[in-house]
Protein backbone atom coordinates (compact mmCIF):
# COMPACT_ATOMS: atom_id res chain seq x y z
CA UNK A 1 51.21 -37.04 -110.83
CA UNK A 2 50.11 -33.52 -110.76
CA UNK A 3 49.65 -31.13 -107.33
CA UNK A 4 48.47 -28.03 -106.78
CA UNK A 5 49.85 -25.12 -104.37
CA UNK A 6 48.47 -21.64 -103.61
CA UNK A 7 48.34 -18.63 -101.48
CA UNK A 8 51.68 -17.46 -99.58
CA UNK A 9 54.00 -18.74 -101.50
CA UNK A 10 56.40 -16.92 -104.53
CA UNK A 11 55.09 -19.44 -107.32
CA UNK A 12 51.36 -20.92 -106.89
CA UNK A 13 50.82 -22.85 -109.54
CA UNK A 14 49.89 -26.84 -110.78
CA UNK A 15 53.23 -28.61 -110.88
CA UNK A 16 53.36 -31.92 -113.04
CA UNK A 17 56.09 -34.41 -110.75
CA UNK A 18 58.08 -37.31 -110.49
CA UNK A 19 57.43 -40.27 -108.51
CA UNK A 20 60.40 -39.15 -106.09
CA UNK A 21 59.43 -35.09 -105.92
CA UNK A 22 56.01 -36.01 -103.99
CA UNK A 23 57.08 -34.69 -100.84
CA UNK A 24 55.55 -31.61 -99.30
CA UNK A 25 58.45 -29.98 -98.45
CA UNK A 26 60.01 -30.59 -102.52
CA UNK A 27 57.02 -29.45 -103.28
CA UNK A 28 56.73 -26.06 -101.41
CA UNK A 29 60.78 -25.34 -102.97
CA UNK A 30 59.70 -25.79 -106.49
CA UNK A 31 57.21 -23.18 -105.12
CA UNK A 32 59.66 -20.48 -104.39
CA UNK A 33 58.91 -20.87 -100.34
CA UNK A 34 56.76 -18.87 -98.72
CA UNK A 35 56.49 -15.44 -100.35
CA UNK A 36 55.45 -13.02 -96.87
CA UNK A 37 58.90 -13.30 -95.90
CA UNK A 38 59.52 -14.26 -91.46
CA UNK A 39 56.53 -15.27 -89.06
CA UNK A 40 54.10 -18.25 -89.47
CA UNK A 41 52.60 -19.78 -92.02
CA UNK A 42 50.04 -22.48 -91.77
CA UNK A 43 49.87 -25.49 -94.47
CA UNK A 44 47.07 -27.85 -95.03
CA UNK A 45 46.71 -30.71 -97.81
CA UNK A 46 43.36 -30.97 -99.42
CA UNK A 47 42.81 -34.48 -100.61
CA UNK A 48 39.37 -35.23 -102.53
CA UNK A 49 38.49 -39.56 -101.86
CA UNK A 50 35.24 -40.77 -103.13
CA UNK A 51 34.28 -37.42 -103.25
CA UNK A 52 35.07 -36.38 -99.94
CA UNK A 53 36.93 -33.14 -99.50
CA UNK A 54 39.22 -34.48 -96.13
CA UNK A 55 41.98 -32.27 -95.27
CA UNK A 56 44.96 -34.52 -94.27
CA UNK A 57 47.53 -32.59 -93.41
CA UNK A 58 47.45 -29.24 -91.15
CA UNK A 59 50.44 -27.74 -89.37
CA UNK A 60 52.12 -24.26 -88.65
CA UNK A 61 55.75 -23.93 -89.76
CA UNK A 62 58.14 -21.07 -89.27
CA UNK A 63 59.84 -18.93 -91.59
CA UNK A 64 63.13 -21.17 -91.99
CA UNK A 65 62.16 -24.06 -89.96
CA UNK A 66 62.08 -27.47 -91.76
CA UNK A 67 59.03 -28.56 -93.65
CA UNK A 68 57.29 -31.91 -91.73
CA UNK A 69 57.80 -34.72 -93.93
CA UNK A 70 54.36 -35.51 -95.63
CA UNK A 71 54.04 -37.57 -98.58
CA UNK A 72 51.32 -36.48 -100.97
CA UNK A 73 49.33 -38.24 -103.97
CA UNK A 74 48.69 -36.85 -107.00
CA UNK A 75 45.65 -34.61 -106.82
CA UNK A 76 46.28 -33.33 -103.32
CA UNK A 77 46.01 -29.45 -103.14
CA UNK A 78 48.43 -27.47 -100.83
CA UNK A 79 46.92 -24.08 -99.27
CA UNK A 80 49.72 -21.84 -97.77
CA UNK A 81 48.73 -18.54 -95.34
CA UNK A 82 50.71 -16.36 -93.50
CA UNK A 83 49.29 -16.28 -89.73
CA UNK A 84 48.63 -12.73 -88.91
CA UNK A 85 50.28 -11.12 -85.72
CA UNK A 86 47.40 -9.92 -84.72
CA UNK A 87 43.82 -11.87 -83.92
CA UNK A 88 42.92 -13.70 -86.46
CA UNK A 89 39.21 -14.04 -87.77
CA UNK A 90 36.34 -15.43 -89.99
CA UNK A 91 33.62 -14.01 -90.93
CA UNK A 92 29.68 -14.30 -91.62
CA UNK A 93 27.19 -12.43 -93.51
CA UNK A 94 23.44 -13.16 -92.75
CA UNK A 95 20.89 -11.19 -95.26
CA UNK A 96 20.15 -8.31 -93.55
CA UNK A 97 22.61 -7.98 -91.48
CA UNK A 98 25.93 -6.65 -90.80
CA UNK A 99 29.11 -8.71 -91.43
CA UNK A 100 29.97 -10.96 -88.26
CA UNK A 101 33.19 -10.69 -86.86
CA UNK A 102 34.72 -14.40 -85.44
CA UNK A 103 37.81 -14.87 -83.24
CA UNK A 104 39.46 -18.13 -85.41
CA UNK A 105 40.46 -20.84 -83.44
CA UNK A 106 41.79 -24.51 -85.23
CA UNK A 107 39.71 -26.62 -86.36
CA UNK A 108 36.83 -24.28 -86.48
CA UNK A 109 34.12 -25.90 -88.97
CA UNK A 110 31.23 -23.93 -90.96
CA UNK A 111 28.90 -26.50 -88.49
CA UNK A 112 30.53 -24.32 -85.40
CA UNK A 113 29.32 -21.46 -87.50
CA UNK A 114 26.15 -22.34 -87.97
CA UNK A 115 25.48 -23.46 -84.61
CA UNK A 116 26.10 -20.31 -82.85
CA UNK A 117 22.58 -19.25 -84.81
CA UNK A 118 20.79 -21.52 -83.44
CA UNK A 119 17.84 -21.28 -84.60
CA UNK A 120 18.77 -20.35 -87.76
CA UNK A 121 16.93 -17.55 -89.10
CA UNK A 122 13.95 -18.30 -90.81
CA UNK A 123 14.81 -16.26 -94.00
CA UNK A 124 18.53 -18.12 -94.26
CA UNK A 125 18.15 -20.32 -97.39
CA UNK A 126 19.29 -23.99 -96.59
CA UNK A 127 19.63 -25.40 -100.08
CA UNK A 128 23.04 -22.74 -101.11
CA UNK A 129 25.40 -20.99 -99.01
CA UNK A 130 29.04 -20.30 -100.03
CA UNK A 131 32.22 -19.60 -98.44
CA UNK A 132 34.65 -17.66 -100.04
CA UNK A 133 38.34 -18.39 -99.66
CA UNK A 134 41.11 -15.78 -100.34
CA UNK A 135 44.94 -17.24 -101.71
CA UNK A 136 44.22 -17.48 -105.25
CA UNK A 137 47.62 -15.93 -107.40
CA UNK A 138 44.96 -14.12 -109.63
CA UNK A 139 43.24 -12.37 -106.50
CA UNK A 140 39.49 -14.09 -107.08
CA UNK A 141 38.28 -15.49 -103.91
CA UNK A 142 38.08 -19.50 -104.39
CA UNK A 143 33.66 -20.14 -103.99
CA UNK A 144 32.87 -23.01 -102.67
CA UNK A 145 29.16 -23.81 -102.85
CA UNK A 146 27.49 -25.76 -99.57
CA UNK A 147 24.02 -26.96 -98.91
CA UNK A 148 23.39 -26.43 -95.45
CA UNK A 149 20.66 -28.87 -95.31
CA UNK A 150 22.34 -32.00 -96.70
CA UNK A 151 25.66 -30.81 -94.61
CA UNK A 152 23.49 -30.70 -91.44
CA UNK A 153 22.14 -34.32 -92.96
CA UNK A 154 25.67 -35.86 -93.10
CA UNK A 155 27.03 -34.65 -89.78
CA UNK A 156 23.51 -36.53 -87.62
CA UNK A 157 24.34 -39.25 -89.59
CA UNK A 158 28.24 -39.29 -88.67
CA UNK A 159 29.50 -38.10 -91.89
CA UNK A 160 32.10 -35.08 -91.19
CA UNK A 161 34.19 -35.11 -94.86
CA UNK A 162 31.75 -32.13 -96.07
CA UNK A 163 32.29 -29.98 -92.80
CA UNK A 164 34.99 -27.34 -94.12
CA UNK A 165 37.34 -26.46 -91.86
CA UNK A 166 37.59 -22.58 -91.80
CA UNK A 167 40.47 -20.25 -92.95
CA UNK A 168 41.66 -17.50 -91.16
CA UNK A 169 39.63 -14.80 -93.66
CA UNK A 170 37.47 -17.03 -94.40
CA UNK A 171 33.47 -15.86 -95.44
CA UNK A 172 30.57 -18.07 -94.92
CA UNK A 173 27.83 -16.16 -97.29
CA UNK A 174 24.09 -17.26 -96.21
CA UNK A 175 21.27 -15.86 -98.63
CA UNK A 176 17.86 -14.74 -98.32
CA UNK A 177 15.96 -17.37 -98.87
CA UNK A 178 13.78 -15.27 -101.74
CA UNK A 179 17.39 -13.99 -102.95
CA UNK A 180 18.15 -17.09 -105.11
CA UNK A 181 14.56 -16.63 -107.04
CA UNK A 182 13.97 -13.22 -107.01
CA UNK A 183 14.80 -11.04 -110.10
CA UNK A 184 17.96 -10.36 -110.72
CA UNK A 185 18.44 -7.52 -107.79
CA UNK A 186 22.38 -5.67 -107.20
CA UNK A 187 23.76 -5.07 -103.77
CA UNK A 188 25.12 -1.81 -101.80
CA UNK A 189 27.25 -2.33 -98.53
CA UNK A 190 28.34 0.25 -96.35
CA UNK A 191 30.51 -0.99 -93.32
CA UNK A 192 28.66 -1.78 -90.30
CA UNK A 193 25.45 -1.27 -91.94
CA UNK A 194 23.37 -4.37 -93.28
CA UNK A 195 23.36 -5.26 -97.23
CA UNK A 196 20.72 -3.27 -99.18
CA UNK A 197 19.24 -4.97 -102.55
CA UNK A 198 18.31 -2.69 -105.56
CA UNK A 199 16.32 -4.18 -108.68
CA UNK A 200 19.11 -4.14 -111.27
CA UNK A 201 18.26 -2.61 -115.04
CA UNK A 202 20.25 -3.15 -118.05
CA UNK A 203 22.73 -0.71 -118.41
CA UNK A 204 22.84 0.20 -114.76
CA UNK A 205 26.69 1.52 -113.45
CA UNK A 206 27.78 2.35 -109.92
CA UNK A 207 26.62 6.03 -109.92
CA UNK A 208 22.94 4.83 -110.72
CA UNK A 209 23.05 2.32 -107.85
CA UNK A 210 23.85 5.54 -105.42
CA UNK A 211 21.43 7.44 -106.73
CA UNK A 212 18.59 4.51 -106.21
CA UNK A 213 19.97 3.94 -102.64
CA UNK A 214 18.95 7.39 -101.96
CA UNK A 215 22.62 7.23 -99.51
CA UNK A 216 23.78 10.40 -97.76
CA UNK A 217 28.11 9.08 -98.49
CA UNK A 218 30.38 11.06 -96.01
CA UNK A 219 32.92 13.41 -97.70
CA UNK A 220 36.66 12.36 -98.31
CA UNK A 221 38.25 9.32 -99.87
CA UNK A 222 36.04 6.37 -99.20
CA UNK A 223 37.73 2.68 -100.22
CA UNK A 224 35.42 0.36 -102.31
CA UNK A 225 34.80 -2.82 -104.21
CA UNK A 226 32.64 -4.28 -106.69
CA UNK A 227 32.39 -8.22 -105.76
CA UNK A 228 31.12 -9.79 -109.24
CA UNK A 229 30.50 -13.67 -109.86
CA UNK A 230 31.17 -15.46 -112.51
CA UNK A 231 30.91 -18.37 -113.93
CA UNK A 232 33.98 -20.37 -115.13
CA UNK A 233 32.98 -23.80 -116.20
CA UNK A 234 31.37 -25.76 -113.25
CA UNK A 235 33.73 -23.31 -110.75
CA UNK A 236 32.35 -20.16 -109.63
CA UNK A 237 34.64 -17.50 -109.05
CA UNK A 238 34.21 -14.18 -107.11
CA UNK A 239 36.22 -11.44 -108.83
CA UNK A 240 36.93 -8.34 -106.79
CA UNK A 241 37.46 -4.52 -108.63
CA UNK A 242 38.72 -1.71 -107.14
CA UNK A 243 36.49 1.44 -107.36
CA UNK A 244 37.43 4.98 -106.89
CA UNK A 245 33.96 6.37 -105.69
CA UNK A 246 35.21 10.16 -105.56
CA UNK A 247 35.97 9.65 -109.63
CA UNK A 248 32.52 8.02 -110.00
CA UNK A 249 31.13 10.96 -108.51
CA UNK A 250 32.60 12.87 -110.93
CA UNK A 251 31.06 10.81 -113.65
CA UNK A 252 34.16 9.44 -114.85
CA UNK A 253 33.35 7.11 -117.30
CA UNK A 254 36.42 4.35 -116.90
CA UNK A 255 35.51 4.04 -112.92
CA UNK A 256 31.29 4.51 -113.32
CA UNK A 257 31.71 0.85 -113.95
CA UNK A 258 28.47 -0.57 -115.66
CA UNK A 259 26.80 -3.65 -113.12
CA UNK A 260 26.00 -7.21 -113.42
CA UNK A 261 23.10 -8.87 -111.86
CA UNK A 262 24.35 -9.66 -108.66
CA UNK A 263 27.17 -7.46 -107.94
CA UNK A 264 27.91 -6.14 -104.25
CA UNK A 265 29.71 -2.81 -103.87
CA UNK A 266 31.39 -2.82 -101.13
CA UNK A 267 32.39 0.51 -99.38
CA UNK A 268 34.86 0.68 -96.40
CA UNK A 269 34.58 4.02 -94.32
């Protein structure tokens, strides 16, 4: 039998067990334990039946308290997070628009998201939406790809198991509905402002994207991202590279990274 763990823990990893080590709390030691050190960490179970994603097991634990007895089957992936101190939150980014801010709450669903648009927006493409997850040991943001129509399908008809339960952090990405078809286009974000596309050219690199943004960027260190996707195997991952925009400025050639169709830099004031 073979589960997986990730996120707050020392070790994340696939572990390969023995019919007596499938207990969650055997399972989180051969781990290392949680790796943020004292406070809260909430653990859920993923467990994929006939296709269903179902999460079957949810609690908080703290730092030293005993592990609830759960027995898991093989398959079952264990999520770990710390629980911040402070408010916790998901968020939303409508084409646009600027990023949403969420308060988290349990049991908060990508339907609850959805619903506080009501009406959806009629640009908000309805066959591909994603949410990206952080955890991962390697620092890519888990995807995971949702159609909003057939979700919205399966919860009238009664049918909850594809309604994701949200993540503190958590992103629910919804596209322009021309996005998806369009030619292949690259993305500028500036905090607080909404996303702006730019037709991407062979070739293109980070200081050409500021140039064709025709963006007045305030003086002083500014913290940014490029968020790239890429494709490995059926799984798409989101991979996330630090920039140093004053270098770029500079024209240094190692940060004046050169773009792929469909990259998002991401600048933080």
């Amino acid at each position: 039998p073979r589960v997986s763990v990730s996120g707050s823990v020392n070790t994340p990893a696939a572990f390969e067990l023995k019919a007596g080590e499938m207990e969650l709390g055997k399972v989180l030691l051969l781990a290392g334990g949680f790796s943020s050190g004292s406070g809260s960490h909430r653990i859920e179970v993923v467990r994929i039946s006939d296709s269903k994603r179902l999460t079957v097991f949810s609690a908080e634990v703290h730092s030293g308290a005993d592990i609830p007895a759960f027995s898991l089957e093989s398959g079952d992936r264990i999520y770990v997070s710390r629980i911040s101190s402070g408010a916790e939150k998901v968020y939303m980014q409508l084409p646009g628009q600027p990023r949403r801010d969420i308060a988290y709450r349990p049991n908060i669903r990508v339907s609850d998201l959805i619903a506080a648009l009501n009406p959806l927006p009629e640009n908000v493409a309805l066959n591909y939406a994603e949410v990206l997850r952080e955890g991962r040991s390697d620092k890519k943001y888990d995807v995971i790809g949702i159609s909003i129509d057939v979700l919205l399908q399966q919860i009238k008809a009664g049918d909850m198991s594809q309604d994701l339960i949200m993540r503190p952090g958590d992103r629910l990405m919804l596209f322009d509905r021309e996005f998806l078809d369009k030619k292949p286009v690259v993305g500028l974000e500036i905090k607080g402002q909404p996303l702006m596309l730019i037709d991407f050219k062979p070739g293109m690199k980070i200081s050409d994207l500021l140039e064709c943004s025709n963006l007045m960027l305030p003086s002083g260190k500014l913290r940014a991202n490029i968020h790239r996707r890429q494709l490995n195997g059926s799984r798409l991952d989101v991979v996330s590279l630090v920039v140093e925009l004053n270098a770029v400025r500079r024209r240094n050639q190692r940060q004046d990274i050169e773009l792929q169709p469909f990259d998002t830099l991401m600048i933080q004031r």
